[in-house]
PDB file of N, CA and C in Angstrom:
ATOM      1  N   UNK A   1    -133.054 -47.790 -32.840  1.00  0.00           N
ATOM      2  CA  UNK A   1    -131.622 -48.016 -32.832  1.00  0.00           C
ATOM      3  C   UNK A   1    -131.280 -48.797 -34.098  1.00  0.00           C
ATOM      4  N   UNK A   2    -130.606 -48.164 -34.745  1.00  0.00           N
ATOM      5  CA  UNK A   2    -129.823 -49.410 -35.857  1.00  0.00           C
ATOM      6  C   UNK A   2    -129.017 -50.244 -35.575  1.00  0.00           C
ATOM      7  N   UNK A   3    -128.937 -51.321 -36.515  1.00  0.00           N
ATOM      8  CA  UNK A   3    -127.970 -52.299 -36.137  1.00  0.00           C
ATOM      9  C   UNK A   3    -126.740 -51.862 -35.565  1.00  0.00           C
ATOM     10  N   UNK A   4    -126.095 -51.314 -36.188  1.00  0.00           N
ATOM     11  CA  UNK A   4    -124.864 -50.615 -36.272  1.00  0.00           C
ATOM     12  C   UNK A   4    -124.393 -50.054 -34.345  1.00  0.00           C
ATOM     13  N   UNK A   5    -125.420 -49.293 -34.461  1.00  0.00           N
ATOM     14  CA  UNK A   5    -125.207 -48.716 -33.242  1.00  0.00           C
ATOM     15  C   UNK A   5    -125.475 -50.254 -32.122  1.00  0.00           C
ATOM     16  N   UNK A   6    -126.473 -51.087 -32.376  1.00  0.00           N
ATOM     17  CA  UNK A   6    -126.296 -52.025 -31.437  1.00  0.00           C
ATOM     18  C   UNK A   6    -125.126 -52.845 -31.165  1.00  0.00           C
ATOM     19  N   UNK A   7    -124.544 -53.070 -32.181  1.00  0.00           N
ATOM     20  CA  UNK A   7    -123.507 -53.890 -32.556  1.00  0.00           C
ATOM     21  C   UNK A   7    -122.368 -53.163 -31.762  1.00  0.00           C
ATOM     22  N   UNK A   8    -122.124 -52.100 -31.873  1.00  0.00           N
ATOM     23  CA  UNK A   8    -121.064 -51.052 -31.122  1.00  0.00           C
ATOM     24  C   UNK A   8    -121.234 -51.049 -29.319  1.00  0.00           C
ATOM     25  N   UNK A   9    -122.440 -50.776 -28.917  1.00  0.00           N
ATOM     26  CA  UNK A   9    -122.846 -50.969 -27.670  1.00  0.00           C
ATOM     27  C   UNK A   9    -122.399 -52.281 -27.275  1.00  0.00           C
ATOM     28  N   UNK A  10    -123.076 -53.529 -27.990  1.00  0.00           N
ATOM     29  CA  UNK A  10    -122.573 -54.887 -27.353  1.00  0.00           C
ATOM     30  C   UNK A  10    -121.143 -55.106 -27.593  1.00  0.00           C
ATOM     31  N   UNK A  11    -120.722 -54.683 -28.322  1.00  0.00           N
ATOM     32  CA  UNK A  11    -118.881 -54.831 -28.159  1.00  0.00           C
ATOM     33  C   UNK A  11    -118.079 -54.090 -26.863  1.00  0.00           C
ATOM     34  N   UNK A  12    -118.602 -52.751 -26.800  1.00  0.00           N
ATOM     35  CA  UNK A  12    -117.983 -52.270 -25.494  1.00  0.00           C
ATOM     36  C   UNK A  12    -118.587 -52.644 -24.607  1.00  0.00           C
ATOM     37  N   UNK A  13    -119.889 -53.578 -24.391  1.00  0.00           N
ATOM     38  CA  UNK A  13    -119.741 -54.362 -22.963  1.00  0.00           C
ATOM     39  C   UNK A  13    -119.392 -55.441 -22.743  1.00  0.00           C
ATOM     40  N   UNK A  14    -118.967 -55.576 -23.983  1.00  0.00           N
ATOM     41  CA  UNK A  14    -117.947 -57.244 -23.834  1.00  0.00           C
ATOM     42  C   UNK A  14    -116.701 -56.684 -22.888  1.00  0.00           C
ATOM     43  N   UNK A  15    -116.187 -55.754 -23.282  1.00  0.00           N
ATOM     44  CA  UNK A  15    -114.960 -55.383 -22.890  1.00  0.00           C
ATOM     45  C   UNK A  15    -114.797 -54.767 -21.277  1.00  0.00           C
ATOM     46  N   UNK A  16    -115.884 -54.451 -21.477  1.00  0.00           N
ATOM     47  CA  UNK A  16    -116.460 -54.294 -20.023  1.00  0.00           C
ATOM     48  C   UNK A  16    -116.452 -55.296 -18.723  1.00  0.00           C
ATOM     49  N   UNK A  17    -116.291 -56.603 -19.537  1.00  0.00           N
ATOM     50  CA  UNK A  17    -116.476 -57.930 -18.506  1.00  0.00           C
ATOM     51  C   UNK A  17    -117.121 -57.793 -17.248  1.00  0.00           C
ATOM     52  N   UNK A  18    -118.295 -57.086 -17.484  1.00  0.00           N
ATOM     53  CA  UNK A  18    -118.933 -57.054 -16.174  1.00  0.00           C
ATOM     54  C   UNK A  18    -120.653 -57.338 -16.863  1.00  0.00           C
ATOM     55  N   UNK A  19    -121.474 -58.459 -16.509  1.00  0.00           N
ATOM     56  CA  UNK A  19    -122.519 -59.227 -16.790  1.00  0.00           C
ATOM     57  C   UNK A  19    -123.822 -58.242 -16.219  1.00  0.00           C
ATOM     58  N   UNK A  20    -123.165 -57.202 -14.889  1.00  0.00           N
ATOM     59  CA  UNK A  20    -124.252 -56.693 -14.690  1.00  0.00           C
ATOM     60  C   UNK A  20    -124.596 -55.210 -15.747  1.00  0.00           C
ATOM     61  N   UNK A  21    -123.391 -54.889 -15.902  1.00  0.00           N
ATOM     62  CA  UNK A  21    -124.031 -53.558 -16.945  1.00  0.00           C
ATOM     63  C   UNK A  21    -124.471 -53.616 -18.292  1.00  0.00           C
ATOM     64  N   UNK A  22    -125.596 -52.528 -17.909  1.00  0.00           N
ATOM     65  CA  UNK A  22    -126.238 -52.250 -19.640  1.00  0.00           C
ATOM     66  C   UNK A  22    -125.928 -50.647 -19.899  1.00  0.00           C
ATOM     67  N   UNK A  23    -126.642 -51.069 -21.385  1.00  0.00           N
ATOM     68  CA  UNK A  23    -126.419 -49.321 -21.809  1.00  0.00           C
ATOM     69  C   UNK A  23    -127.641 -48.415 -21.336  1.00  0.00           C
ATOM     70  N   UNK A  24    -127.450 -47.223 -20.491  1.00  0.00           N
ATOM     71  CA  UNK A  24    -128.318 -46.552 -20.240  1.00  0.00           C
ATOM     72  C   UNK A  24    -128.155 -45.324 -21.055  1.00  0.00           C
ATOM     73  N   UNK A  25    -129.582 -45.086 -21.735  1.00  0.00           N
ATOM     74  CA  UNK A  25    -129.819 -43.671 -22.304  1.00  0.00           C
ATOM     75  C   UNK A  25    -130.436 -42.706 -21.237  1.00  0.00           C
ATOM     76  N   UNK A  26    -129.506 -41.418 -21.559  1.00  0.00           N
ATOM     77  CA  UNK A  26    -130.123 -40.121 -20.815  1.00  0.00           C
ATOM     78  C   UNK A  26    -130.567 -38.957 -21.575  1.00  0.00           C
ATOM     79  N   UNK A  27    -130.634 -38.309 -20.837  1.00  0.00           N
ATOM     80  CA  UNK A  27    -130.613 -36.552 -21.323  1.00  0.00           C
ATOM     81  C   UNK A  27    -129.899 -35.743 -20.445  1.00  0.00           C
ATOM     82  N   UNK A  28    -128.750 -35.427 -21.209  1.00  0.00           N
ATOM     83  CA  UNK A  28    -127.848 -34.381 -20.655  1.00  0.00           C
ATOM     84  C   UNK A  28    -128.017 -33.394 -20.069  1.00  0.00           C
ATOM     85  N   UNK A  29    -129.082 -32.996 -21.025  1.00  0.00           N
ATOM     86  CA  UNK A  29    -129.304 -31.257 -20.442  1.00  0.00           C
ATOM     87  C   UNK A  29    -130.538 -30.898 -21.252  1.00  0.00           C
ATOM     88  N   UNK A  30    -130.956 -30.266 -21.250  1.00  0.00           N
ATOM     89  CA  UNK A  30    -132.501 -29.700 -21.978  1.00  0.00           C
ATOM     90  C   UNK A  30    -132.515 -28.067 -22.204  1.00  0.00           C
ATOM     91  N   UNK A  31    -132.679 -27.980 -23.038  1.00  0.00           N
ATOM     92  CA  UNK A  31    -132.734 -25.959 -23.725  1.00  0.00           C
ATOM     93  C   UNK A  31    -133.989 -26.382 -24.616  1.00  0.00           C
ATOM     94  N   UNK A  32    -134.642 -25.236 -24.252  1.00  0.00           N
ATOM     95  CA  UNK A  32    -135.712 -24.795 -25.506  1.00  0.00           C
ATOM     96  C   UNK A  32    -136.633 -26.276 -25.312  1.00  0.00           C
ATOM     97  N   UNK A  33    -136.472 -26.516 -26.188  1.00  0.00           N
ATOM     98  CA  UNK A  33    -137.452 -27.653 -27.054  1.00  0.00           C
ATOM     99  C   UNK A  33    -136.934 -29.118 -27.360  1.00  0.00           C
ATOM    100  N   UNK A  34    -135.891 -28.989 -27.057  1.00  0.00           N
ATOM    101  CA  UNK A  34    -135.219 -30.080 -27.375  1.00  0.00           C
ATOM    102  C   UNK A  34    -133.724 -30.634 -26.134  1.00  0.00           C
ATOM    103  N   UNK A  35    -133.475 -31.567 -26.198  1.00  0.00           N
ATOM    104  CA  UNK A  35    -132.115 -31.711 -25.252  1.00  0.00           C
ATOM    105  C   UNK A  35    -131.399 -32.406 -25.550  1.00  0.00           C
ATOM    106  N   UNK A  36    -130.141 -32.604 -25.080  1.00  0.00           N
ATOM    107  CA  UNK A  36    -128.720 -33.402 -25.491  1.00  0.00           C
ATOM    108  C   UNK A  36    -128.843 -34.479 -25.106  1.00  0.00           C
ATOM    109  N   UNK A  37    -128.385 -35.370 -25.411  1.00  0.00           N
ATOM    110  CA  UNK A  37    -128.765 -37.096 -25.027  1.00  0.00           C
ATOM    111  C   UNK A  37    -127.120 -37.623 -25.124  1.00  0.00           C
ATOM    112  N   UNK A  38    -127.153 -39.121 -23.974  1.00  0.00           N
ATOM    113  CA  UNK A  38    -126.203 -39.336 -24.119  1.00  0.00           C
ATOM    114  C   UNK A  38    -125.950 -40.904 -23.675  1.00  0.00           C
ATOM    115  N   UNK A  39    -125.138 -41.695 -23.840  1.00  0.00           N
ATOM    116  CA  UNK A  39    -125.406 -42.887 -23.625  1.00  0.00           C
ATOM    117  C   UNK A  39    -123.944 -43.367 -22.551  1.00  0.00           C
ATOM    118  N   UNK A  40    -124.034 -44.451 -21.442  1.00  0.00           N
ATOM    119  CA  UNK A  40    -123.229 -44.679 -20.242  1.00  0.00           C
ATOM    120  C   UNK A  40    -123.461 -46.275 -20.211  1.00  0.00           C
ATOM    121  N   UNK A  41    -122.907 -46.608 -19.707  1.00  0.00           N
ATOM    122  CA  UNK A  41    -122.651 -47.929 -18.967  1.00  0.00           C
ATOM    123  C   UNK A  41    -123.014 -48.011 -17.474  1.00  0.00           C
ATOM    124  N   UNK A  42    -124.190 -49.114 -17.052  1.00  0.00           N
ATOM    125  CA  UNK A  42    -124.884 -48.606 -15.428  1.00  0.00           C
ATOM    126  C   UNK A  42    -125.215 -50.017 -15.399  1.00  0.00           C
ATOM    127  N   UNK A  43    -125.451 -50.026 -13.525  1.00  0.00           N
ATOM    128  CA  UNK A  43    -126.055 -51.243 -13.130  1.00  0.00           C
ATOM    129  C   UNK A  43    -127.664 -50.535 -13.411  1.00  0.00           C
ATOM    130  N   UNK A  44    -128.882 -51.727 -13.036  1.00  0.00           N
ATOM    131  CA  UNK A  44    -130.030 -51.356 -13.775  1.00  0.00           C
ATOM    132  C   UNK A  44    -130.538 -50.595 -11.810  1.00  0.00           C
ATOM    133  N   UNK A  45    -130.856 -49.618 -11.902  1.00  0.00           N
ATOM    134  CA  UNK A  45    -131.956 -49.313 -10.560  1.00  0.00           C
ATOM    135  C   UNK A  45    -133.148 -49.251 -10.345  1.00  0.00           C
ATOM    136  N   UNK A  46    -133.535 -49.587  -9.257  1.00  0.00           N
ATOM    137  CA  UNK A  46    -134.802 -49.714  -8.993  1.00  0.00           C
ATOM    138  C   UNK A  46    -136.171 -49.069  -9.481  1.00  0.00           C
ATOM    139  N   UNK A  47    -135.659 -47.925  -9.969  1.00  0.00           N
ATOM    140  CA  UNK A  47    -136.527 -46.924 -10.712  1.00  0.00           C
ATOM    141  C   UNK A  47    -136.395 -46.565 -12.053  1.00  0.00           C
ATOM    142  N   UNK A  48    -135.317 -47.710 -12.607  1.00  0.00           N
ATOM    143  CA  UNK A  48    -135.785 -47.663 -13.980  1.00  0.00           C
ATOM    144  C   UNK A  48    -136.344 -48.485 -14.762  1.00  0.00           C
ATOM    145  N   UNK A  49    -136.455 -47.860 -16.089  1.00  0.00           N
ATOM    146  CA  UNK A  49    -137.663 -48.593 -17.062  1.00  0.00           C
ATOM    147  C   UNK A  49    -136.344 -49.362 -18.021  1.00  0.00           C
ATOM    148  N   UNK A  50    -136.751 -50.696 -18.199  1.00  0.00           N
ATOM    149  CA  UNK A  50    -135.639 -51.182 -19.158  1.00  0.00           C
ATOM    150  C   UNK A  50    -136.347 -51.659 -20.535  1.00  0.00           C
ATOM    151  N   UNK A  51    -135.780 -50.710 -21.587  1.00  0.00           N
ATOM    152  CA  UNK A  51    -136.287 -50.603 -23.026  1.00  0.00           C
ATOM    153  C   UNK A  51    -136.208 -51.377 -23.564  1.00  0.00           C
ATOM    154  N   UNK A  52    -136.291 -52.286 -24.381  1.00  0.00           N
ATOM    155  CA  UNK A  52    -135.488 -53.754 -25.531  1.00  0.00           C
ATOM    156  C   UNK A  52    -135.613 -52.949 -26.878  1.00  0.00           C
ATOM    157  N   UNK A  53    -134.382 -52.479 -27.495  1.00  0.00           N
ATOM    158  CA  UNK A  53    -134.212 -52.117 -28.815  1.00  0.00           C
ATOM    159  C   UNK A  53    -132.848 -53.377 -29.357  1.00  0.00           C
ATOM    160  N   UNK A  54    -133.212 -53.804 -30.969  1.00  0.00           N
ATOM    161  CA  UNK A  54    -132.322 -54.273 -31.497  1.00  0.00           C
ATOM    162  C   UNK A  54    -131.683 -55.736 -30.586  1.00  0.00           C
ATOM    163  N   UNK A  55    -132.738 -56.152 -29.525  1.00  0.00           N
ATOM    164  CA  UNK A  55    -132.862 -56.577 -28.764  1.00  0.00           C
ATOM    165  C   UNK A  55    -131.731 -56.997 -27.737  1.00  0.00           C
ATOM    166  N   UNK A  56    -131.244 -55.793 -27.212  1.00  0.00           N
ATOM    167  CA  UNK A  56    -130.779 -55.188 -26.326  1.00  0.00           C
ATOM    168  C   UNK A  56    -131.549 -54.550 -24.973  1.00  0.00           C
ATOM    169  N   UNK A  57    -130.751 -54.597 -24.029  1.00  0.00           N
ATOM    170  CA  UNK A  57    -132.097 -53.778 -23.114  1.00  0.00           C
ATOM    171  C   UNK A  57    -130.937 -52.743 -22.502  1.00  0.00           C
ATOM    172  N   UNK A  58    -132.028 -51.926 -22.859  1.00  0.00           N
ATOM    173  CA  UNK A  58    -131.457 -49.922 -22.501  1.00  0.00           C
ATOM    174  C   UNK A  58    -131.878 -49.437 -21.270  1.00  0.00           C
ATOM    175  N   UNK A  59    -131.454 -49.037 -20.364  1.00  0.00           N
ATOM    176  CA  UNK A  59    -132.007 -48.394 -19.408  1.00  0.00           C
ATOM    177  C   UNK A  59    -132.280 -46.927 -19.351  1.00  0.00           C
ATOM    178  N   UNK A  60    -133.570 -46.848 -18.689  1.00  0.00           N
ATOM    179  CA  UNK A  60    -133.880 -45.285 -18.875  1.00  0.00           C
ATOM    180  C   UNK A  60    -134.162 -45.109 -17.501  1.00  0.00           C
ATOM    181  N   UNK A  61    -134.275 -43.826 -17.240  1.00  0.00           N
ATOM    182  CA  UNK A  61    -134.367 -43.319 -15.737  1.00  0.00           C
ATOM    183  C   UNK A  61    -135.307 -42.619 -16.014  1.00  0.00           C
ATOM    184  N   UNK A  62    -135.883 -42.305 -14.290  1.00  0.00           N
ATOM    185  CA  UNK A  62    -137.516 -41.722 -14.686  1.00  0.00           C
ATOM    186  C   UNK A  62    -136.996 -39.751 -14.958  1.00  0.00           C
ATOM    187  N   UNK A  63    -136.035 -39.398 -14.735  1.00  0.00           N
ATOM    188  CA  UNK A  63    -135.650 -37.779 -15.075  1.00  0.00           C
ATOM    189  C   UNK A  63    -135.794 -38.176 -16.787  1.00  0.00           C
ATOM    190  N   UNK A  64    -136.662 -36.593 -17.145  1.00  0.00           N
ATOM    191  CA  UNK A  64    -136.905 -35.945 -18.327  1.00  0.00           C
ATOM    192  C   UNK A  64    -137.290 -37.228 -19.714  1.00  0.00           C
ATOM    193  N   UNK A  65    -137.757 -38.344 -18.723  1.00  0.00           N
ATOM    194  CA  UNK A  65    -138.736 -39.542 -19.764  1.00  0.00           C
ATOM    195  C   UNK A  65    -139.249 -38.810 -21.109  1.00  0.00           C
ATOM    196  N   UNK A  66    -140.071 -37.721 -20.724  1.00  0.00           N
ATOM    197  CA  UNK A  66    -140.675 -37.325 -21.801  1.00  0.00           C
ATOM    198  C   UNK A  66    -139.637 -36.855 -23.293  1.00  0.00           C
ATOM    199  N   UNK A  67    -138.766 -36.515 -22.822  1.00  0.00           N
ATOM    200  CA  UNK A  67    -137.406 -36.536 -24.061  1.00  0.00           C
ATOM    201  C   UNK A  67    -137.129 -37.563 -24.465  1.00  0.00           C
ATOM    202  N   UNK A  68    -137.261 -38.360 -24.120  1.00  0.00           N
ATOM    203  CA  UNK A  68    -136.444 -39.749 -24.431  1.00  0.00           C
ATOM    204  C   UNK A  68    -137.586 -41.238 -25.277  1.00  0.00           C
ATOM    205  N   UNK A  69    -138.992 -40.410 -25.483  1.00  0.00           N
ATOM    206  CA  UNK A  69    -139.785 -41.221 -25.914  1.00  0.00           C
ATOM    207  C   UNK A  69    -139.627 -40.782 -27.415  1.00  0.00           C
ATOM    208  N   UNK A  70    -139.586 -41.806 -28.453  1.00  0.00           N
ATOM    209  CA  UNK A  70    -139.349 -42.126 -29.772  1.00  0.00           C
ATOM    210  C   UNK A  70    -137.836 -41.215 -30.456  1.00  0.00           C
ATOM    211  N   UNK A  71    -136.893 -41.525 -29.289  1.00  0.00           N
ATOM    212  CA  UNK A  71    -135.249 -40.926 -29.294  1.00  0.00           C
ATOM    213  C   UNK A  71    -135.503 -42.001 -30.551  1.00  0.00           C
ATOM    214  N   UNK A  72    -133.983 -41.735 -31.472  1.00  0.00           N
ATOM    215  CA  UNK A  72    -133.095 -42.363 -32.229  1.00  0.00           C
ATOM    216  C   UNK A  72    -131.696 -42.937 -31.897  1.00  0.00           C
ATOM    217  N   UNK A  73    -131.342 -44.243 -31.919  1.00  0.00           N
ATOM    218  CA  UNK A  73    -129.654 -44.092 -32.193  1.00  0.00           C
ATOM    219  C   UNK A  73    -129.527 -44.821 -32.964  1.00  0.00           C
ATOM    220  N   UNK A  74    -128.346 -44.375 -33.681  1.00  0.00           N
ATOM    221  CA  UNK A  74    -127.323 -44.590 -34.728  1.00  0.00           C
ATOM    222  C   UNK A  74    -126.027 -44.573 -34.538  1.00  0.00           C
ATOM    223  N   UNK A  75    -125.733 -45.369 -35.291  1.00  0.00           N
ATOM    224  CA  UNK A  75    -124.031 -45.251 -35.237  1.00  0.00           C
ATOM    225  C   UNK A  75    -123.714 -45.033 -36.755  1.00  0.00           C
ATOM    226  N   UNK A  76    -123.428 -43.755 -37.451  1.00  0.00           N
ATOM    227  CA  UNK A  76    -123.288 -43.488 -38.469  1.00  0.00           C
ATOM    228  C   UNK A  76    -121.112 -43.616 -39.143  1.00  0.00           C
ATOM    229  N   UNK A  77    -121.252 -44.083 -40.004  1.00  0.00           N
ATOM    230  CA  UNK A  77    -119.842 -44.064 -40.507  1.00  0.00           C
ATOM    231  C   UNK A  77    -119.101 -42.617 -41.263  1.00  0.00           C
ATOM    232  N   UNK A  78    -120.619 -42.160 -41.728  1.00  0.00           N
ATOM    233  CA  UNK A  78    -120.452 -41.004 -42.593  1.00  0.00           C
ATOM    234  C   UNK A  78    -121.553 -39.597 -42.384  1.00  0.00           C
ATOM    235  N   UNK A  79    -121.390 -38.640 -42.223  1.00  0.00           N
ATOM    236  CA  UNK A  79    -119.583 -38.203 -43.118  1.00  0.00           C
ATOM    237  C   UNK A  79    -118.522 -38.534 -41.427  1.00  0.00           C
ATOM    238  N   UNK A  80    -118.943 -38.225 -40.420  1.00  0.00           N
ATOM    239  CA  UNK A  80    -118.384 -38.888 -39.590  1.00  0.00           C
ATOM    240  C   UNK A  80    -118.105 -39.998 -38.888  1.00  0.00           C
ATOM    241  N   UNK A  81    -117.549 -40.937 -38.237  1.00  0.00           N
ATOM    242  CA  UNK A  81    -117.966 -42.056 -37.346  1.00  0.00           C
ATOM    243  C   UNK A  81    -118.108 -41.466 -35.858  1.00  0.00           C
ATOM    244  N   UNK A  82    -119.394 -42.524 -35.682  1.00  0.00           N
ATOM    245  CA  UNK A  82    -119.772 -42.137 -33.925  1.00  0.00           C
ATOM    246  C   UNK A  82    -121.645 -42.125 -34.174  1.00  0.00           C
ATOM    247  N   UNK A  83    -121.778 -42.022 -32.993  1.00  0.00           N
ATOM    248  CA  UNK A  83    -123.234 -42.094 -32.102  1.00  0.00           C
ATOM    249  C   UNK A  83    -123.917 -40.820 -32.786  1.00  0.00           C
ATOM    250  N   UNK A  84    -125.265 -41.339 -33.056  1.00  0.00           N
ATOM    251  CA  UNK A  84    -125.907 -39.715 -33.161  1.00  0.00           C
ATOM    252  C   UNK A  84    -126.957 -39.855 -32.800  1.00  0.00           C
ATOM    253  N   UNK A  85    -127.663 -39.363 -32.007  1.00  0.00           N
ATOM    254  CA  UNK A  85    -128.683 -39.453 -30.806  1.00  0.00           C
ATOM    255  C   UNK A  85    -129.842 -38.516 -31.492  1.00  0.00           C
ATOM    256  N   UNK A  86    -130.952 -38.431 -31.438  1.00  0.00           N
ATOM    257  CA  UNK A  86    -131.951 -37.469 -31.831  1.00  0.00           C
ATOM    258  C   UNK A  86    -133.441 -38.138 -31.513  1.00  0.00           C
ATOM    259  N   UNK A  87    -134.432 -36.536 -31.855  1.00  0.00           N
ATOM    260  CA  UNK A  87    -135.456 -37.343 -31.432  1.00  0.00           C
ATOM    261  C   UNK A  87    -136.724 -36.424 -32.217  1.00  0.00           C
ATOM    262  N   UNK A  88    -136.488 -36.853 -33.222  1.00  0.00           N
ATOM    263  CA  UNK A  88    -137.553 -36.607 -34.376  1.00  0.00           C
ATOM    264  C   UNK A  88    -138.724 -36.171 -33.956  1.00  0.00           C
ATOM    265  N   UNK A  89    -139.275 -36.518 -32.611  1.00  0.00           N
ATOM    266  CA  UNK A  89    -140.561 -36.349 -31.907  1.00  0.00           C
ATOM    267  C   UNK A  89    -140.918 -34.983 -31.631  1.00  0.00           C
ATOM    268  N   UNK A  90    -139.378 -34.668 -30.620  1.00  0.00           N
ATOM    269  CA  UNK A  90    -139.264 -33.649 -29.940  1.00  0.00           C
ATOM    270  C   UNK A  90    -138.509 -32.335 -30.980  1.00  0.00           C
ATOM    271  N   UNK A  91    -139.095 -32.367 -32.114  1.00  0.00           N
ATOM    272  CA  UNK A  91    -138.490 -31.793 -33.427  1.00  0.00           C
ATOM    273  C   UNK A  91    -136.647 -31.506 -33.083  1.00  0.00           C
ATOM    274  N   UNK A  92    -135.742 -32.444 -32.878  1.00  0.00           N
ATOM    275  CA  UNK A  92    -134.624 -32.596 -32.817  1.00  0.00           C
ATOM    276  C   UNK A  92    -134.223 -33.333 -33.742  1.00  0.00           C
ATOM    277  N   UNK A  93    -133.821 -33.183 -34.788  1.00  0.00           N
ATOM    278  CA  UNK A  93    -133.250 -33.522 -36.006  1.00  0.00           C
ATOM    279  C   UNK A  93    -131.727 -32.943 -36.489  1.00  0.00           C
ATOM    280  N   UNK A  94    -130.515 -32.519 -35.024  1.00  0.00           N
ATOM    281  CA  UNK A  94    -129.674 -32.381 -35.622  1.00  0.00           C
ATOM    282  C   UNK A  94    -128.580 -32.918 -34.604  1.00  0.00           C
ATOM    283  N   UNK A  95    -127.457 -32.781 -34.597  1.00  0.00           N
ATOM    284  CA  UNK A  95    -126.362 -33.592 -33.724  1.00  0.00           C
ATOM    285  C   UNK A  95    -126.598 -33.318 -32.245  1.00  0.00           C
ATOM    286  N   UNK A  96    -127.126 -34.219 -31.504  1.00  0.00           N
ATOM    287  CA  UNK A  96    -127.132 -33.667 -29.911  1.00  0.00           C
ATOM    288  C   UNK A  96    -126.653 -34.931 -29.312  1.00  0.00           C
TER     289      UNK A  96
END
């Protein structure tokens, strides 16, 4: 995770005013070889794994783990602004 993108996450849970939620990463959906990823606001459950990036803690759920090991986020300014999720591992190297 880059700064950037951490910095963005901890601002919308300020706004959030709620102490129990974190950011949970998923996977949307899965085709082929690769899948869509996406990021939510959740209380933490019993069955998940809680990540520390940028030292933040991410929640992951035990559905489609194996996608979600050595993911990327970013929060890029250019050429667009916003989130860009990927996972270099899972040869996903383009907007998902």
């Amino acid at each position: 995770m880059n700064s950037l993108a951490a910095k963005k996450i901890r601002e919308a849970l300020a706004q959030e005013n709620n102490p129990e939620l974190k950011c949970r990463v998923y996977v949307d959906h899965v085709h082929g070889d690769h899948a869509h990823y996406g990021l939510a606001f959740d209380t933490q459950k019993p069955e998940d794994e809680v990540v520390t990036a940028q030292g933040m803690e991410l929640l992951v759920g035990p559905d489609n783990k194996d996608f979600l090991n050595g993911l990327s986020i970013k929060y890029l300014l250019y050429p667009s602004e916003g989130f860009k999720i990927t996972n270099p591992s899972k040869n996903n190297h383009g907007d998902h």
